[in-house]
Protein backbone atom coordinates (compact mmCIF):
# COMPACT_ATOMS: atom_id res chain seq x y z
CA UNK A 1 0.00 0.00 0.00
CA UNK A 2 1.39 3.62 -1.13
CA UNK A 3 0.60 6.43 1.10
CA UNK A 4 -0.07 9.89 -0.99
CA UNK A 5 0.74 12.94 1.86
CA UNK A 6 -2.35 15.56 1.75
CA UNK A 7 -1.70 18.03 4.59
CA UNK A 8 -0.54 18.27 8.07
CA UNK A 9 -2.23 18.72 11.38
CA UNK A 10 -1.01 22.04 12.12
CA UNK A 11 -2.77 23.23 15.69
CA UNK A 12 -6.03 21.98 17.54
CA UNK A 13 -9.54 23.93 17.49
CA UNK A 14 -11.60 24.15 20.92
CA UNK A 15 -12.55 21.63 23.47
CA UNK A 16 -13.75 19.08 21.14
CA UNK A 17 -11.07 17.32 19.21
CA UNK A 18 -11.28 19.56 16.37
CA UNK A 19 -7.99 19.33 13.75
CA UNK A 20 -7.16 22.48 12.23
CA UNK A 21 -5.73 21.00 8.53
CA UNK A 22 -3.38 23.18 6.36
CA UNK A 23 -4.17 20.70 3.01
CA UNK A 24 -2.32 20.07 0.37
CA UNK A 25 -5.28 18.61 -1.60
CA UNK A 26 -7.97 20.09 -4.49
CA UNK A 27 -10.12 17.91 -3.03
CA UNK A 28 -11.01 18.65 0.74
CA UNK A 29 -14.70 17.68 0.49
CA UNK A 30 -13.90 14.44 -0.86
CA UNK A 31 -11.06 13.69 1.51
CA UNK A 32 -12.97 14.66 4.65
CA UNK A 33 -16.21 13.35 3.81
CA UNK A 34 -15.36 10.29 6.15
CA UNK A 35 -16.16 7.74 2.87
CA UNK A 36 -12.34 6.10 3.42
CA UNK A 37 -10.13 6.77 6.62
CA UNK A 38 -7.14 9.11 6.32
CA UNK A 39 -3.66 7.87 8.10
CA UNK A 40 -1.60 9.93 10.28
CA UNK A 41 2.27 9.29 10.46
CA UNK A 42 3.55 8.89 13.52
CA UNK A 43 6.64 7.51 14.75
CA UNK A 44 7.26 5.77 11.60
CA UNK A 45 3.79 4.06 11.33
CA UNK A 46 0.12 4.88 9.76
CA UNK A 47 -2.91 5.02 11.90
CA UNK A 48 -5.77 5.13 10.39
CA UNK A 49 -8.27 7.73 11.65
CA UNK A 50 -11.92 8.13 10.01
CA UNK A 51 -13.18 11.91 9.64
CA UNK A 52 -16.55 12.44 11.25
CA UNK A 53 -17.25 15.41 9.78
CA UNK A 54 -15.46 18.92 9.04
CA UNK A 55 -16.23 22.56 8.41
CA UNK A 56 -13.87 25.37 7.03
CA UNK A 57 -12.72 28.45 9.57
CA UNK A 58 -10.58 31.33 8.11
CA UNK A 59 -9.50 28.79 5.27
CA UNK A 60 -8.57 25.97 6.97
CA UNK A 61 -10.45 22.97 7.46
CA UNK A 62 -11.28 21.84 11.15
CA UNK A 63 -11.72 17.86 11.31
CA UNK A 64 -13.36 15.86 14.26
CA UNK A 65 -11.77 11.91 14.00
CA UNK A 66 -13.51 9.07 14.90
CA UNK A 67 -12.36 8.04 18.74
CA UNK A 68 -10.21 11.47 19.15
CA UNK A 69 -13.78 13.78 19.78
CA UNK A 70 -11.63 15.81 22.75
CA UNK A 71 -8.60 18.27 22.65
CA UNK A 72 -6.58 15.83 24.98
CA UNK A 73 -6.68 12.98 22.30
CA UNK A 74 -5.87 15.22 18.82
CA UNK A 75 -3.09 16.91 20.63
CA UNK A 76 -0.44 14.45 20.38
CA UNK A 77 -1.03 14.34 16.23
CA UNK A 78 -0.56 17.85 16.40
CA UNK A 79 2.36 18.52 13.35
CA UNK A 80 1.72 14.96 11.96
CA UNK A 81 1.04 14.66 8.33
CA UNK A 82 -2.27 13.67 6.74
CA UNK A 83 -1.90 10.41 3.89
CA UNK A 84 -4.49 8.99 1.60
CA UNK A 85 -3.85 5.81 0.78
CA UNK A 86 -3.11 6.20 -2.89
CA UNK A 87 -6.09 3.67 -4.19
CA UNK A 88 -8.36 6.28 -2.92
CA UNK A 89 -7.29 8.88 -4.99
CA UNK A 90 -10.23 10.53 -7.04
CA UNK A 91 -10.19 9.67 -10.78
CA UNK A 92 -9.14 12.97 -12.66
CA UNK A 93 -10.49 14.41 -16.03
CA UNK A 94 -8.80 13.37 -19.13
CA UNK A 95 -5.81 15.20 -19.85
CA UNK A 96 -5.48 16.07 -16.05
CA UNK A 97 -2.65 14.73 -13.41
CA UNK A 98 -1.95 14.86 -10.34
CA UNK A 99 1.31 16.77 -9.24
CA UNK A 100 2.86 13.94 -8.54
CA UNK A 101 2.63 12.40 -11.46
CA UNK A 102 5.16 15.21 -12.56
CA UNK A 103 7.94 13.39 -10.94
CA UNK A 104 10.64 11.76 -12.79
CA UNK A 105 9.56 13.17 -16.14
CA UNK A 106 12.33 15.15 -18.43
CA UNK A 107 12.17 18.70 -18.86
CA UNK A 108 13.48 20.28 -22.70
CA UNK A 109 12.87 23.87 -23.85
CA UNK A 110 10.86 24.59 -27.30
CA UNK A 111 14.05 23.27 -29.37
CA UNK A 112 14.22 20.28 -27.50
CA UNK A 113 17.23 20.93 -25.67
CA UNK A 114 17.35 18.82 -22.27
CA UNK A 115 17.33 20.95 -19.20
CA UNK A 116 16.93 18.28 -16.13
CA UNK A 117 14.52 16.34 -14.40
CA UNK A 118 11.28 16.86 -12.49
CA UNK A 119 12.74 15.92 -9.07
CA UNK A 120 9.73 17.53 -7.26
CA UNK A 121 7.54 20.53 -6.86
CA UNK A 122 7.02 23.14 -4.51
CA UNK A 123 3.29 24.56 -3.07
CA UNK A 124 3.24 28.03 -2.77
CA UNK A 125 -0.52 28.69 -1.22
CA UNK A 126 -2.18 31.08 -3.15
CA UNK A 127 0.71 32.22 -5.34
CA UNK A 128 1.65 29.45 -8.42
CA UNK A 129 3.29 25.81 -7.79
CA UNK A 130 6.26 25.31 -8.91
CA UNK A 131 8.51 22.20 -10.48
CA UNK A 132 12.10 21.35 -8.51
CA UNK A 133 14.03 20.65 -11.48
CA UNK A 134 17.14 18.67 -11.26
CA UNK A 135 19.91 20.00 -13.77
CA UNK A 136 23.06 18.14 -14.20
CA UNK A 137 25.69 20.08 -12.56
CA UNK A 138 24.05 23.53 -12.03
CA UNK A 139 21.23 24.48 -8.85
CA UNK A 140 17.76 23.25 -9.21
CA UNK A 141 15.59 25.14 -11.72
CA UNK A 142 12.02 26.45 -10.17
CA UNK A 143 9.61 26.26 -13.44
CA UNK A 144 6.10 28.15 -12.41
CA UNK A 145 3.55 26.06 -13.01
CA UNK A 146 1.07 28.02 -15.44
CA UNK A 147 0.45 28.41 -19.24
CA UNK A 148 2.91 30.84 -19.76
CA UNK A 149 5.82 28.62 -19.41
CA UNK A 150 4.44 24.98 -19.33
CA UNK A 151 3.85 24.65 -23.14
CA UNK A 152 3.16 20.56 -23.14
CA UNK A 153 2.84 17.87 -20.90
CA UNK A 154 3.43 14.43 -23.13
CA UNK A 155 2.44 11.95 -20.24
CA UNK A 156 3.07 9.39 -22.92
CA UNK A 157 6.84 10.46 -23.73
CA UNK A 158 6.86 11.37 -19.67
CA UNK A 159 8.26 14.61 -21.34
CA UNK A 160 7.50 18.76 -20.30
CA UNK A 161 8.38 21.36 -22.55
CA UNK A 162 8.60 24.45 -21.48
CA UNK A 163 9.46 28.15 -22.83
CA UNK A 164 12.46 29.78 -21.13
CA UNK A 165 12.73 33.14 -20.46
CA UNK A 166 15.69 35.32 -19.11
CA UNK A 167 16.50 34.62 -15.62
CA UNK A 168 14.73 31.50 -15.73
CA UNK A 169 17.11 29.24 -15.84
């Protein structure tokens, strides 16, 4: 089973167990609507913990889990991260992918010239993602993650191109 990390339990919310959530997910109803359990990481294992229902507050959600319905039980997940396990993932559009599925593919510029490799990519809340891009012998490359530089994903070819300004690289 592959674990697929969608946020982190950042602080706790009143008296009753609440989890205040900063999420790494497009997909907070689905993920809190207590249809499959989430798994916290903790000490090098995954427990299991079923949402019983959430709300938003000031843009993050608050969660009440299953068995943890007081402050004195949530607080000792507090700055544990939030997994799905990755068969529960939602089933995406055609021509859509999940950030993830980035990784490991090789990044060229409009005249095919090889620049590195998607090694990761970087949330920004609010502002745009970016790709961590691995270039032999030179720092990372940050590519922003919108139109104007992602020209074409080929998930086939696991290739991005993308056009390079000045400064960019």
């Amino acid at each position: 089973m592959g674990y697929i990390s969608i946020g982190r339990i950042i602080n706790t919310h009143g008296l009753r167990g609440e989890a205040k959530i900063d999420i790494w997910t497009d997909f907070p109803e689905q993920r809190f609507s207590g249809n499959y359990p989430l798994y916290v990481q903790k000490d090098g294992a995954y427990t299991p913990l079923m949402p019983l229902r959430w709300r938003m507050h000031k843009g993050y959600p608050l969660v009440v889990f299953e068995g943890l319905e007081d402050i004195n039980l949530i607080e000792p997940y507090r700055n544990c991260e939030l997994f799905v396990d990755e068969e529960d993932r939602e089933e995406l559009d055609e021509g859509e992918l999940y950030l993830d599925d980035l990784i490991g593919m090789k990044v060229y510029d409009e005249a095919h010239e090889f620049i590195g490799t998607v090694t990761g990519f970087e949330e920004t809340n609010g502002a745009n993602n970016n790709l961590r891009v691995a270039r032999e012998g030179k720092k990372d490359a940050l590519i922003p993650l919108i139109d104007s530089f992602i020209v074409e994903i080929d998930e086939e070819l696991g290739e991005i191109i993308i056009h390079v300004i000045e400064g960019l690289l």
